[in-house]
N, C-alpha and C. Protein backbone atom coordinates (compact mmCIF):
# COMPACT_ATOMS: atom_id res chain seq x y z
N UNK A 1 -11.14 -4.03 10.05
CA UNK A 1 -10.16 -4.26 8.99
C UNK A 1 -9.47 -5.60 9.19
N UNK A 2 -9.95 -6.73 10.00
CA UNK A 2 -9.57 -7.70 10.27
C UNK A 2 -9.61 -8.23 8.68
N UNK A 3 -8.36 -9.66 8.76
CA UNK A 3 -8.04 -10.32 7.11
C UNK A 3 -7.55 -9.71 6.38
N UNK A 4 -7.35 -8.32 6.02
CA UNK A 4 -6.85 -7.72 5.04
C UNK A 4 -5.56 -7.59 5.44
N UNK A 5 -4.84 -7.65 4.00
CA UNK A 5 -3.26 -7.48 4.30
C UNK A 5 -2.75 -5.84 4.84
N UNK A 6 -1.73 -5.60 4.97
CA UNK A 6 -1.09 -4.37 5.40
C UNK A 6 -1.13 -2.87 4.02
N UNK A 7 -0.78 -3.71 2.98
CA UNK A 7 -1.11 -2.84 1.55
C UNK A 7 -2.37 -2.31 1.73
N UNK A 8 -3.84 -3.10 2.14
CA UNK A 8 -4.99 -2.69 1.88
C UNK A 8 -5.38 -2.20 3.00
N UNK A 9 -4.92 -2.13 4.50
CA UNK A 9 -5.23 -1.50 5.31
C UNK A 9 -4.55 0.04 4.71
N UNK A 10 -3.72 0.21 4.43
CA UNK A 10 -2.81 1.97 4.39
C UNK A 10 -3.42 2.31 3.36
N UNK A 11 -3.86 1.36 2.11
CA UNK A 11 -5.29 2.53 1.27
C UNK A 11 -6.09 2.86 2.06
N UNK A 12 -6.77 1.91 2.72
CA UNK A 12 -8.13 2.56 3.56
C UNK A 12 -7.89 3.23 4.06
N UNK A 13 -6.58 3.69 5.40
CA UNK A 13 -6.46 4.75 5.84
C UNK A 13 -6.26 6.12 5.18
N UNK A 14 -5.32 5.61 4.20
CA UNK A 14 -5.45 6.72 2.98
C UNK A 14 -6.28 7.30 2.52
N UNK A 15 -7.63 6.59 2.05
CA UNK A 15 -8.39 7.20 1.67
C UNK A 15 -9.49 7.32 2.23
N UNK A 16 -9.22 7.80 3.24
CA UNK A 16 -9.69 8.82 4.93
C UNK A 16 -9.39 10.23 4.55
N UNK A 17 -7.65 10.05 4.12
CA UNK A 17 -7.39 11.30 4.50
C UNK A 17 -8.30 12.79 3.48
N UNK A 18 -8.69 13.88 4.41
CA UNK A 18 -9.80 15.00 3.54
C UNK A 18 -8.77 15.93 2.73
N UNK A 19 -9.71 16.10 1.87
CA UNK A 19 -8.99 17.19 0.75
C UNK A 19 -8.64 18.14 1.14
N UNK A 20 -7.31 18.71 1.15
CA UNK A 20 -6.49 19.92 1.71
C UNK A 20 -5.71 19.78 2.72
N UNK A 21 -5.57 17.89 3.74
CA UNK A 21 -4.74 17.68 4.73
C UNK A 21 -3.45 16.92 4.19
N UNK A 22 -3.09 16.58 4.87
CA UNK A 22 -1.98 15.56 4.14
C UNK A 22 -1.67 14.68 5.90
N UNK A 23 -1.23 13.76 5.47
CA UNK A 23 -0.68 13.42 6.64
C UNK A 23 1.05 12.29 6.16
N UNK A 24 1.62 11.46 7.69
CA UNK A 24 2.74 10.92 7.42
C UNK A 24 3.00 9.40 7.33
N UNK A 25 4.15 9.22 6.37
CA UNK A 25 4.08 7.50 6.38
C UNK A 25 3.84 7.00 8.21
N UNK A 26 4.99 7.76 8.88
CA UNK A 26 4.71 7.23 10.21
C UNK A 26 3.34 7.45 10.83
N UNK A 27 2.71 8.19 10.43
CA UNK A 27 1.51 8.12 10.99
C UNK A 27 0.38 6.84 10.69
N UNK A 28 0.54 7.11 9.88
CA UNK A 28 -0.62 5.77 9.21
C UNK A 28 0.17 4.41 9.86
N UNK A 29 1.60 4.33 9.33
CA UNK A 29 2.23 2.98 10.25
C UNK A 29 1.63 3.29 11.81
N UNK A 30 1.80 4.27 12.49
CA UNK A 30 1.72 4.12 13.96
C UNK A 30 0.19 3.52 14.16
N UNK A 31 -0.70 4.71 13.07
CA UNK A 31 -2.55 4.09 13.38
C UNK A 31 -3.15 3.01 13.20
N UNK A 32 -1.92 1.93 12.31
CA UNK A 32 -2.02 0.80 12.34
C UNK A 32 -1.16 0.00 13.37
N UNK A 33 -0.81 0.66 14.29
CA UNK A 33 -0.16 -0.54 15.26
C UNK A 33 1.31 -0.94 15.16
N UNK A 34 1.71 -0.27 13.78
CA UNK A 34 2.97 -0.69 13.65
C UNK A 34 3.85 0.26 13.48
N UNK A 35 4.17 0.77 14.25
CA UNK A 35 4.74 2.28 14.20
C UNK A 35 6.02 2.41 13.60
N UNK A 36 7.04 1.16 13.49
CA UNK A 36 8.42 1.18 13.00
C UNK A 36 8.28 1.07 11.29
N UNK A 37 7.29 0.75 10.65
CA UNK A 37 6.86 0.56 9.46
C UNK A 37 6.25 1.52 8.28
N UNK A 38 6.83 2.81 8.69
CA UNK A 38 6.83 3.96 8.23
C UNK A 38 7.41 3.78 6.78
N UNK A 39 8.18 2.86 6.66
CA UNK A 39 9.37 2.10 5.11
C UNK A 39 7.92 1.77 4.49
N UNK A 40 7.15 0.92 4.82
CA UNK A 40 6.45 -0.04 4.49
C UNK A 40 5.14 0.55 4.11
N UNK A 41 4.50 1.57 4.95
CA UNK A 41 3.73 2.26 4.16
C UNK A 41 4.15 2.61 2.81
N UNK A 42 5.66 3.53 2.63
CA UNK A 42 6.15 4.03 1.39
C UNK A 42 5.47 3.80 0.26
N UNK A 43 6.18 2.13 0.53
CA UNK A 43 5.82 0.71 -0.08
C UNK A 43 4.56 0.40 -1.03
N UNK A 44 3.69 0.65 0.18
CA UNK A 44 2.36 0.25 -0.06
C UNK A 44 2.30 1.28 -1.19
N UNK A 45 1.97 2.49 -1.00
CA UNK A 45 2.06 3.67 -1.52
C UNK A 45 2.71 4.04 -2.85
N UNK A 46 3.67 3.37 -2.84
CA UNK A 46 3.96 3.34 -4.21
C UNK A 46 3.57 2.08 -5.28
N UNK A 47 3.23 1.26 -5.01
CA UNK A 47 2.55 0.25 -4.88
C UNK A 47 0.72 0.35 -5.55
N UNK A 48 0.42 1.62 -5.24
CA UNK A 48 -0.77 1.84 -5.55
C UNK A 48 -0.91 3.22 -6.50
N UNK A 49 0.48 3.43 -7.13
CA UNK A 49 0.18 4.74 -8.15
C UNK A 49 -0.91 4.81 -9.34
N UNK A 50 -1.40 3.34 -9.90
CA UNK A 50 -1.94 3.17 -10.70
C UNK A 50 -3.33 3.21 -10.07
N UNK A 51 -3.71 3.72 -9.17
CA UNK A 51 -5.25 3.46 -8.99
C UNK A 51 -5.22 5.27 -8.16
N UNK A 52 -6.18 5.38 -9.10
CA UNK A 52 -6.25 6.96 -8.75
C UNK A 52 -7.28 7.22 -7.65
N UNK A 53 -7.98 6.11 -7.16
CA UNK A 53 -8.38 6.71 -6.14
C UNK A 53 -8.13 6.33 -4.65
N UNK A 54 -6.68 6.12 -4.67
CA UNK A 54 -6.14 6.29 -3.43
C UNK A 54 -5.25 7.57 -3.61
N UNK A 55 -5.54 8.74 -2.64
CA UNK A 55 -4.73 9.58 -3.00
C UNK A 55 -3.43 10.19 -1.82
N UNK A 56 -2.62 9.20 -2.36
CA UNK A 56 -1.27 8.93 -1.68
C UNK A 56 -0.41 10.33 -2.26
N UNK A 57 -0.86 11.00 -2.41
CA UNK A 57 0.03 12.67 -2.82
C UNK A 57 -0.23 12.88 -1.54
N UNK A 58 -0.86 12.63 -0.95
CA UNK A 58 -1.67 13.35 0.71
C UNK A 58 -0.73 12.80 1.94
N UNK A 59 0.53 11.63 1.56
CA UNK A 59 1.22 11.42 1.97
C UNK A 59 2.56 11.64 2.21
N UNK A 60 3.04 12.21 3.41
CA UNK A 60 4.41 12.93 2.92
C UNK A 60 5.11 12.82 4.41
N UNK A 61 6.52 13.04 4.03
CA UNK A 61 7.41 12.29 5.08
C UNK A 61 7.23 13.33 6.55
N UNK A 62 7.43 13.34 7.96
CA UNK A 62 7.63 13.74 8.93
C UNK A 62 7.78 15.00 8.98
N UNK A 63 8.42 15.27 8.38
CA UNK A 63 8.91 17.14 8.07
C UNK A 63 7.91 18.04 6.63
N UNK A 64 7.30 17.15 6.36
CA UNK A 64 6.30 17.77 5.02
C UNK A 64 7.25 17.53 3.75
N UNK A 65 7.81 17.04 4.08
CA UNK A 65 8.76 16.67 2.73
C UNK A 65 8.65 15.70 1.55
N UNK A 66 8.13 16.23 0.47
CA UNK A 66 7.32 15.48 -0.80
C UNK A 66 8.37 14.34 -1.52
N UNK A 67 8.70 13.10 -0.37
CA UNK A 67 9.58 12.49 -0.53
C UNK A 67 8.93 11.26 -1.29
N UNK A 68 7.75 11.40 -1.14
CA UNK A 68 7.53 10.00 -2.77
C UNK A 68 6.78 10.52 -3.99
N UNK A 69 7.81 12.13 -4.81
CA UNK A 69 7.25 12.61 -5.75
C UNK A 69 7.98 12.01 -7.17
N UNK A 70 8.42 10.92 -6.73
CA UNK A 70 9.57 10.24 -8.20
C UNK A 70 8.44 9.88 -8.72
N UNK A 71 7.31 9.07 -7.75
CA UNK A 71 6.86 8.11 -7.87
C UNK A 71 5.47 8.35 -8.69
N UNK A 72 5.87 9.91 -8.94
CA UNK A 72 4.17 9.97 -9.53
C UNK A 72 4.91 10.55 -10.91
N UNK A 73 3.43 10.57 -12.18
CA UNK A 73 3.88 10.45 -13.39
C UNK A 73 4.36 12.02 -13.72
N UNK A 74 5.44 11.98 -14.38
CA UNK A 74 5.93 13.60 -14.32
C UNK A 74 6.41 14.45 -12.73
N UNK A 75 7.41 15.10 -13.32
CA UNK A 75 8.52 15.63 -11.68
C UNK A 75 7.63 16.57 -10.92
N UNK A 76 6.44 17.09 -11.34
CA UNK A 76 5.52 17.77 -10.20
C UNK A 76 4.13 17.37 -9.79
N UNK A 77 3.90 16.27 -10.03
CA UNK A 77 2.59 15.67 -9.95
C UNK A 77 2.11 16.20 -9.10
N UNK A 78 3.04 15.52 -7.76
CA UNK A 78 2.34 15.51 -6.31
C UNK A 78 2.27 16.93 -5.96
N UNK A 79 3.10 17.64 -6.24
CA UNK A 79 3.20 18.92 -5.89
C UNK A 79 1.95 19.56 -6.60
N UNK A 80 1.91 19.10 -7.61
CA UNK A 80 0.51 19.88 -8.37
C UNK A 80 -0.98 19.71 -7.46
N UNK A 81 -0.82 18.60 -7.52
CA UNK A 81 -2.20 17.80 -6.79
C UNK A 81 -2.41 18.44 -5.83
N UNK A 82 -1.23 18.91 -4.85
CA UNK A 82 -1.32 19.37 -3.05
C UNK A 82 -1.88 20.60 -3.39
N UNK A 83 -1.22 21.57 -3.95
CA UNK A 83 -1.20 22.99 -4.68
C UNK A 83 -2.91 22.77 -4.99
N UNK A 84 -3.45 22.57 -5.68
CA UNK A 84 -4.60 22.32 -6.40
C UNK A 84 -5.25 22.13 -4.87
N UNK A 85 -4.97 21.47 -3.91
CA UNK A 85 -5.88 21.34 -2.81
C UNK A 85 -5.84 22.51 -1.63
N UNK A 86 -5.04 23.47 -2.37
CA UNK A 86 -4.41 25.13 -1.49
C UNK A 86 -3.54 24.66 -0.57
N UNK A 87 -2.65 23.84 -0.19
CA UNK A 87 -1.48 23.18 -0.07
C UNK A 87 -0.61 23.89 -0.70
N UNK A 88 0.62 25.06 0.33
CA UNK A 88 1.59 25.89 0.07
C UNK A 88 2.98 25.23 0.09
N UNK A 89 3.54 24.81 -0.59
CA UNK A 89 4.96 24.02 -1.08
C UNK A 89 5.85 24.94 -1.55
N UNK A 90 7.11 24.70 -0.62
CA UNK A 90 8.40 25.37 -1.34
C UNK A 90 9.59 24.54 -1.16
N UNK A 91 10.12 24.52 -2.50
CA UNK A 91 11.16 23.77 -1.77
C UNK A 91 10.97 22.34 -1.98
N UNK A 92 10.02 21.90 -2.33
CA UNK A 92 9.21 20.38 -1.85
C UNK A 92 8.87 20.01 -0.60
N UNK A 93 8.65 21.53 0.24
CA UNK A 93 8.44 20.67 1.82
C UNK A 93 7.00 21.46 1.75
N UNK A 94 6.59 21.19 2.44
CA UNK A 94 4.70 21.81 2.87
C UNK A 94 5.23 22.95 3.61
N UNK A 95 4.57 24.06 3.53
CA UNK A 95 5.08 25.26 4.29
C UNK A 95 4.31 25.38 5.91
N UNK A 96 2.92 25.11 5.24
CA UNK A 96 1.85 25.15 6.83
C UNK A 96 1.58 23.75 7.27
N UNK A 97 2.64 23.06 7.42
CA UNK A 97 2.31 21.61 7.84
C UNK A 97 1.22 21.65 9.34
N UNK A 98 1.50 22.46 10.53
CA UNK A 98 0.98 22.06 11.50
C UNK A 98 -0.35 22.64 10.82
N UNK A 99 -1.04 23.60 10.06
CA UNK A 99 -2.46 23.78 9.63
C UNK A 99 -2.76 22.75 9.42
N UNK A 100 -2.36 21.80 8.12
CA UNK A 100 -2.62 20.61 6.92
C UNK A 100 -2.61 19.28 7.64
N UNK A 101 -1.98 19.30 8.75
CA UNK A 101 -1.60 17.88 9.04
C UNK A 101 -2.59 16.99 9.80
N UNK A 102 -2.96 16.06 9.03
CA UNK A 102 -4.49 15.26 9.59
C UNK A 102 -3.12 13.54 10.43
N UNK A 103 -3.92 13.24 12.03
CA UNK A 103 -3.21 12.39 12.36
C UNK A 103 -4.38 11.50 12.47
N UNK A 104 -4.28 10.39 11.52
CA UNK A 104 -5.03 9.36 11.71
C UNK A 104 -5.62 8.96 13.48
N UNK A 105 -4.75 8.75 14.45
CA UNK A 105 -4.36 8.56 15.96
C UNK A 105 -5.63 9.28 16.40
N UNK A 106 -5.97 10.53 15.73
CA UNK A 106 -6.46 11.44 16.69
C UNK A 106 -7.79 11.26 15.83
N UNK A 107 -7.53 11.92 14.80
CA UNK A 107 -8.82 11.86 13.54
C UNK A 107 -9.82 11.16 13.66
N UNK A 108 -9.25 9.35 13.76
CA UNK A 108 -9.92 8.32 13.36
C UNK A 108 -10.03 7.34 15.49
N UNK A 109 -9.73 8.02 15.97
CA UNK A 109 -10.15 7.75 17.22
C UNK A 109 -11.61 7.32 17.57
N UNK A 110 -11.61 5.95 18.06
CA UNK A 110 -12.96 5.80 18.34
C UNK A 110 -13.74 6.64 19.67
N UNK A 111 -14.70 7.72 19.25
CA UNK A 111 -15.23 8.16 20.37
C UNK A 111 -16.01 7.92 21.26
């Protein structure tokens, strides 16, 4: 992923992540090296609502908390999308986070 900016590295990692996991801004910041930049994923992330095939619904804050659902079109998007992937939400937080939760760190580890 050498040359590419920081926006186009957190799609690619993004769109890693498998249907039915979700993972966290800090995660993807950490699997890129920059672990304080958890803001900056957001960023990216919102940044890329218009291209549907990065699927940044799969992204959600530390605690499972569907904290960039402004950002999608209509107040349950993301929630729909997760739901649709058997992703249990109450509340707006993920209920089985430790099942769902894919960590780039570990995932995408070179073996």
């Amino acid at each position: 992923m050498k040359n590419i900016n920081f926006f186009e590295k957190v799609y690619a990692v993004t769109k890693l992540i498998p249907v039915g996991k979700v993972t966290s801004y800090g995660a993807i910041a950490a699997y890129l090296g920059t672990a304080r930049s958890a803001r900056m994923v957001g960023w990216a992330l919102n940044s890329s609502s218009m291209d549907v095939t990065i699927p940044a619904h799969r992204v959600v804050n530390r605690k499972g908390i569907l904290t960039g659902k402004n950002h999608f079109d209509g107040t349950n998007l993301m929630q729909q999308l997760l739901e649709n992937e058997g992703i249990k939400i109450e509340d707006n937080q993920i209920q089985n986070l430790e099942t769902v939760y894919w960590n780039p760190l570990i995932e995408l580890a070179i073996q």
